[in-house]
PDB file of N, CA and C in Angstrom:
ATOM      1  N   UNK A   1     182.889  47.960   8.293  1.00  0.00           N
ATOM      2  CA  UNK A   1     183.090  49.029   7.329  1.00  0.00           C
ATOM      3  C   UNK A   1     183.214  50.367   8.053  1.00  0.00           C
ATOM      4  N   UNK A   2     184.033  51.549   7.544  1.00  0.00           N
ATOM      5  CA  UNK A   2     184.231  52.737   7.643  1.00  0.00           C
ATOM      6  C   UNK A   2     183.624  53.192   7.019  1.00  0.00           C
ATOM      7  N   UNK A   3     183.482  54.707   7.202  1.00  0.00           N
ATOM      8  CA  UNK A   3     183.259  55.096   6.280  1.00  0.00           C
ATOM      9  C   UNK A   3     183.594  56.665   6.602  1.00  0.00           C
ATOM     10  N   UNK A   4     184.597  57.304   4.833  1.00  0.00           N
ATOM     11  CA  UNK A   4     185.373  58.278   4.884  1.00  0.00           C
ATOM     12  C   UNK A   4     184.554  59.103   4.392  1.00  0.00           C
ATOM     13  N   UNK A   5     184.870  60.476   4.331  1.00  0.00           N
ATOM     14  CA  UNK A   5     184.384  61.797   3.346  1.00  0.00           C
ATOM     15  C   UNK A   5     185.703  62.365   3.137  1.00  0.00           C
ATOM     16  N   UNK A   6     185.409  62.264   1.418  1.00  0.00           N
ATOM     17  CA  UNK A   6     186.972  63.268   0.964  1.00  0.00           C
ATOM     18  C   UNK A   6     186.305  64.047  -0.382  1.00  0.00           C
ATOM     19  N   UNK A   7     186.240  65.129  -0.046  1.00  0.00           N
ATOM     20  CA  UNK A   7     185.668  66.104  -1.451  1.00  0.00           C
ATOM     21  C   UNK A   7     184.441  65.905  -1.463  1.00  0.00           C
ATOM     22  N   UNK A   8     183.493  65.876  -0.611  1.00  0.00           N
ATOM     23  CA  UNK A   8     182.116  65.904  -0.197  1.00  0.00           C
ATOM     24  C   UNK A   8     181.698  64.384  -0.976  1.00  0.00           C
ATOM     25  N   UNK A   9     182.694  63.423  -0.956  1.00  0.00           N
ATOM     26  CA  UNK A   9     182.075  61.725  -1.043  1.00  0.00           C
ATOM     27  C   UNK A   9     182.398  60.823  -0.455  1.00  0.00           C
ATOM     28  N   UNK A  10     181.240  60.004   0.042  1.00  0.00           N
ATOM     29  CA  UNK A  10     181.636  59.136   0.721  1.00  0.00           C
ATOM     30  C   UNK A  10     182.082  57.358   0.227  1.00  0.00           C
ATOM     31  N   UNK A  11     183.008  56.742   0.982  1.00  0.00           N
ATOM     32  CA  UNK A  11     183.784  56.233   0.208  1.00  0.00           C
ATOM     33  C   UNK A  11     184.086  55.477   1.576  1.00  0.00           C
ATOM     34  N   UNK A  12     183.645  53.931   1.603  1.00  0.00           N
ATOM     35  CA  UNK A  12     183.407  52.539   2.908  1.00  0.00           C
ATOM     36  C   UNK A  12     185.145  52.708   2.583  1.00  0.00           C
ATOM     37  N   UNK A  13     185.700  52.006   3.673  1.00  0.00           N
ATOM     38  CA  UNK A  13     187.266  51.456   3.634  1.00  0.00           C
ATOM     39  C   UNK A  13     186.503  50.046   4.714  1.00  0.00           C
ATOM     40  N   UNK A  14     187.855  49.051   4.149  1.00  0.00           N
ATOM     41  CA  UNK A  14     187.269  47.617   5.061  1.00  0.00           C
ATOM     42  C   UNK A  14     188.299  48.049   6.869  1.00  0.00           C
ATOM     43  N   UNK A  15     188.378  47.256   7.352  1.00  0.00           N
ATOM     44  CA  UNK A  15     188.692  46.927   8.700  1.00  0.00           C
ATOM     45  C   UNK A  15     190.293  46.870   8.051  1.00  0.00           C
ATOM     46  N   UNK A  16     191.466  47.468   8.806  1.00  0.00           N
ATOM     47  CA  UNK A  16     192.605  46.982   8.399  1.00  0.00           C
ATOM     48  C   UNK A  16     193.190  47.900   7.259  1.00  0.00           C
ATOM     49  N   UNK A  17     192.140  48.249   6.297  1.00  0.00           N
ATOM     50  CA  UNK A  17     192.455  49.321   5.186  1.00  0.00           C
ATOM     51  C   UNK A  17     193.425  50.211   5.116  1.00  0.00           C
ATOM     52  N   UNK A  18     194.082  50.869   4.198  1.00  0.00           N
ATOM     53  CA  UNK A  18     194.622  51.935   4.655  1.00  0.00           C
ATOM     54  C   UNK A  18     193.660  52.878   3.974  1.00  0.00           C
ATOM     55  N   UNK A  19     193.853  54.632   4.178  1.00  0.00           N
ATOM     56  CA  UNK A  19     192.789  55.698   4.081  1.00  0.00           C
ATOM     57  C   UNK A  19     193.505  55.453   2.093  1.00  0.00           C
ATOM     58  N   UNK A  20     194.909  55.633   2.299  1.00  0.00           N
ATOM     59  CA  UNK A  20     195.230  55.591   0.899  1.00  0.00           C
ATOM     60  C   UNK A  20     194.374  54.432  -0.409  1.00  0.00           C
ATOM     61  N   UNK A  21     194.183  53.446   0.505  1.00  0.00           N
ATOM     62  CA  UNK A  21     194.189  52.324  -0.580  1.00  0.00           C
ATOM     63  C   UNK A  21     192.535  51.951  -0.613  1.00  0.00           C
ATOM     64  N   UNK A  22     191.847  52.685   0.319  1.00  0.00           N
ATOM     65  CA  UNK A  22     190.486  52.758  -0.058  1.00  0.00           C
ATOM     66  C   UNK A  22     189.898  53.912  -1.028  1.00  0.00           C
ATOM     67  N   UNK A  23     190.815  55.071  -0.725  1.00  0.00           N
ATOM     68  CA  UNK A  23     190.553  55.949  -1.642  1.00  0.00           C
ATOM     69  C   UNK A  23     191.050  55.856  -2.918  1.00  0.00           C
ATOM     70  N   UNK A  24     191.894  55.103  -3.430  1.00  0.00           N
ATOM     71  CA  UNK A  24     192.587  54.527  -4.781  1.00  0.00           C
ATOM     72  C   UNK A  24     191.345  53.590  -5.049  1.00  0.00           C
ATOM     73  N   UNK A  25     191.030  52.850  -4.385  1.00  0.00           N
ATOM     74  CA  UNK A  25     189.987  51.732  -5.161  1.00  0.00           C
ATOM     75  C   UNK A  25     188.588  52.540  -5.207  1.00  0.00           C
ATOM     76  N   UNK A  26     187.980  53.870  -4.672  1.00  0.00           N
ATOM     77  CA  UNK A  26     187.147  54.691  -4.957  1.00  0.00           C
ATOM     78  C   UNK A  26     187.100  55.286  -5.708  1.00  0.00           C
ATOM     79  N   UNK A  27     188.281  55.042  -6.110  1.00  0.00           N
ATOM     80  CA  UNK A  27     188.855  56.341  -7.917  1.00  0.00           C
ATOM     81  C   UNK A  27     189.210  57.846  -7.923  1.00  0.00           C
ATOM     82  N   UNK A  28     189.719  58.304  -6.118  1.00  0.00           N
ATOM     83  CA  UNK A  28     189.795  58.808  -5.592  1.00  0.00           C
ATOM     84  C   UNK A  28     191.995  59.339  -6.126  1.00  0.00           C
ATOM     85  N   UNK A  29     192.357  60.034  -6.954  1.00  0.00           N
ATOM     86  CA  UNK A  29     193.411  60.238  -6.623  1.00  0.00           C
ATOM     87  C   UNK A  29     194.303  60.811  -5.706  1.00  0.00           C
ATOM     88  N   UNK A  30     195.288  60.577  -5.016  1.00  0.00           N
ATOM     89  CA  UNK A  30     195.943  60.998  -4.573  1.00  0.00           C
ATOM     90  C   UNK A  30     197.602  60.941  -5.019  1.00  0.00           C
ATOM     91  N   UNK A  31     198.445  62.284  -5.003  1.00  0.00           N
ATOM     92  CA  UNK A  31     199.489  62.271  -5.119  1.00  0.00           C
ATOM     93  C   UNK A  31     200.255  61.545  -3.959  1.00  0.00           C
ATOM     94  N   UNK A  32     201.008  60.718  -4.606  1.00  0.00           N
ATOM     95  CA  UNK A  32     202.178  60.100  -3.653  1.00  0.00           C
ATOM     96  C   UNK A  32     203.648  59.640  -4.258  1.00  0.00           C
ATOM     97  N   UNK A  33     204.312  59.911  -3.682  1.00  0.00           N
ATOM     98  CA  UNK A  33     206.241  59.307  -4.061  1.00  0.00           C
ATOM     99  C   UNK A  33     206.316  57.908  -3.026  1.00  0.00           C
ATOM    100  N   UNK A  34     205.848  57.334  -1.950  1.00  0.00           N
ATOM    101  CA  UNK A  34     205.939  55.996  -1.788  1.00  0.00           C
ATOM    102  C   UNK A  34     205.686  55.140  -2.057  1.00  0.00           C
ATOM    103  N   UNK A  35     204.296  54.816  -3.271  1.00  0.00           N
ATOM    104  CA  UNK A  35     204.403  53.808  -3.568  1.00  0.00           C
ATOM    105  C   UNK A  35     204.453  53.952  -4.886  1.00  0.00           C
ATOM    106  N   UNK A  36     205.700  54.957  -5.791  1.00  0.00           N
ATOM    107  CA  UNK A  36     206.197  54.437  -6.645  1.00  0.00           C
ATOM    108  C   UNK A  36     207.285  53.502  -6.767  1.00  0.00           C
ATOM    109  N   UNK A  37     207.306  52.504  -8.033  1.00  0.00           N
ATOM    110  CA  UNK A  37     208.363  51.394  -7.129  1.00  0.00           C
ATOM    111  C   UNK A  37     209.466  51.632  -8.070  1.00  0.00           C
ATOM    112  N   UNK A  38     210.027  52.734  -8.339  1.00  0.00           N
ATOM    113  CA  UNK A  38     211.287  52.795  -8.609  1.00  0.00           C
ATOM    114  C   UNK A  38     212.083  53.812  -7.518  1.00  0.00           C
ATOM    115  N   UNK A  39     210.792  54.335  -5.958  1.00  0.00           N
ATOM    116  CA  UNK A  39     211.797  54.973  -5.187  1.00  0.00           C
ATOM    117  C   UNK A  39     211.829  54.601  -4.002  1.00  0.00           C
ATOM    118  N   UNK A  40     212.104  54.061  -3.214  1.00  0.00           N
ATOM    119  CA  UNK A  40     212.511  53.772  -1.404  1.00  0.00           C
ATOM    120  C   UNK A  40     211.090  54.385  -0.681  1.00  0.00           C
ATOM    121  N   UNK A  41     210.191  53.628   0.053  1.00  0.00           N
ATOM    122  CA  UNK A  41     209.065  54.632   0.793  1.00  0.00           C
ATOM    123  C   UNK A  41     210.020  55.119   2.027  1.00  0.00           C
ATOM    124  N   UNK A  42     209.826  56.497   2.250  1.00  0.00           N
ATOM    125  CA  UNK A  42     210.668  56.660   3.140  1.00  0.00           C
ATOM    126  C   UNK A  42     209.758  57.408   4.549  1.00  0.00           C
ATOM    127  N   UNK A  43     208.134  57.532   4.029  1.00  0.00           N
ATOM    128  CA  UNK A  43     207.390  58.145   5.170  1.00  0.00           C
ATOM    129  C   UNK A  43     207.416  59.714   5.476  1.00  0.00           C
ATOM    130  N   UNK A  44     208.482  59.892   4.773  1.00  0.00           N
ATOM    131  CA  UNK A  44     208.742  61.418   5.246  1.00  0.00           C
ATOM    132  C   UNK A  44     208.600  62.818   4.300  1.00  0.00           C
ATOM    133  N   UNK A  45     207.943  62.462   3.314  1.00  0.00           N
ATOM    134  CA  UNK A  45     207.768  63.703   2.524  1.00  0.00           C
ATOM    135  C   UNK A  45     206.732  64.341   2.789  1.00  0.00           C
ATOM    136  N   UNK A  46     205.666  63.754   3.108  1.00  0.00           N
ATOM    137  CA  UNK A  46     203.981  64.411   3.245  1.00  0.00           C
ATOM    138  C   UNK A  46     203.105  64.934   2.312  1.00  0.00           C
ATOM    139  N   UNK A  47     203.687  64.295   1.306  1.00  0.00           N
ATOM    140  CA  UNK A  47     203.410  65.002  -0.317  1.00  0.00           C
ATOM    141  C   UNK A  47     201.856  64.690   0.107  1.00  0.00           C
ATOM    142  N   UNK A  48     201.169  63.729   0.574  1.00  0.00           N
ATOM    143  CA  UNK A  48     199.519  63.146   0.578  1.00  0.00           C
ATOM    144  C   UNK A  48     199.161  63.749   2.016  1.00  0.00           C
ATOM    145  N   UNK A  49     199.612  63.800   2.226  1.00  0.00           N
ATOM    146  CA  UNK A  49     199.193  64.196   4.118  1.00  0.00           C
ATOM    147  C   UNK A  49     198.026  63.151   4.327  1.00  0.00           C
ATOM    148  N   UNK A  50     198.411  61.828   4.207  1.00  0.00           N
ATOM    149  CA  UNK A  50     197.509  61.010   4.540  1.00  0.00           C
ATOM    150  C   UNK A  50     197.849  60.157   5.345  1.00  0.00           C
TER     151      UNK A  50
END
């Protein structure tokens, strides 16, 4: 286990995790355009800076 701080909480991610997808299952939002699936991930906007 990891373990992150985002907005003064802490929040385990497993081994392998991504920072995004531990903080989504923490209830943690973040804005993002790649993994909506009506658009191409293309890596390059930085809308999350994550």
């Amino acid at each position: 286990m990891i373990t992150i701080e985002i907005n003064k909480k802490k929040v385990e991610a497993e081994p392998g995790e991504t920072i995004l997808t531990a903080l989504k299952r923490a209830g943690v939002s973040v804005p993002t355009l790649c993994h909506m699936s009506n658009l191409f991930p293309s890596g390059a906007c930085r809308m999350c800076v994550v």
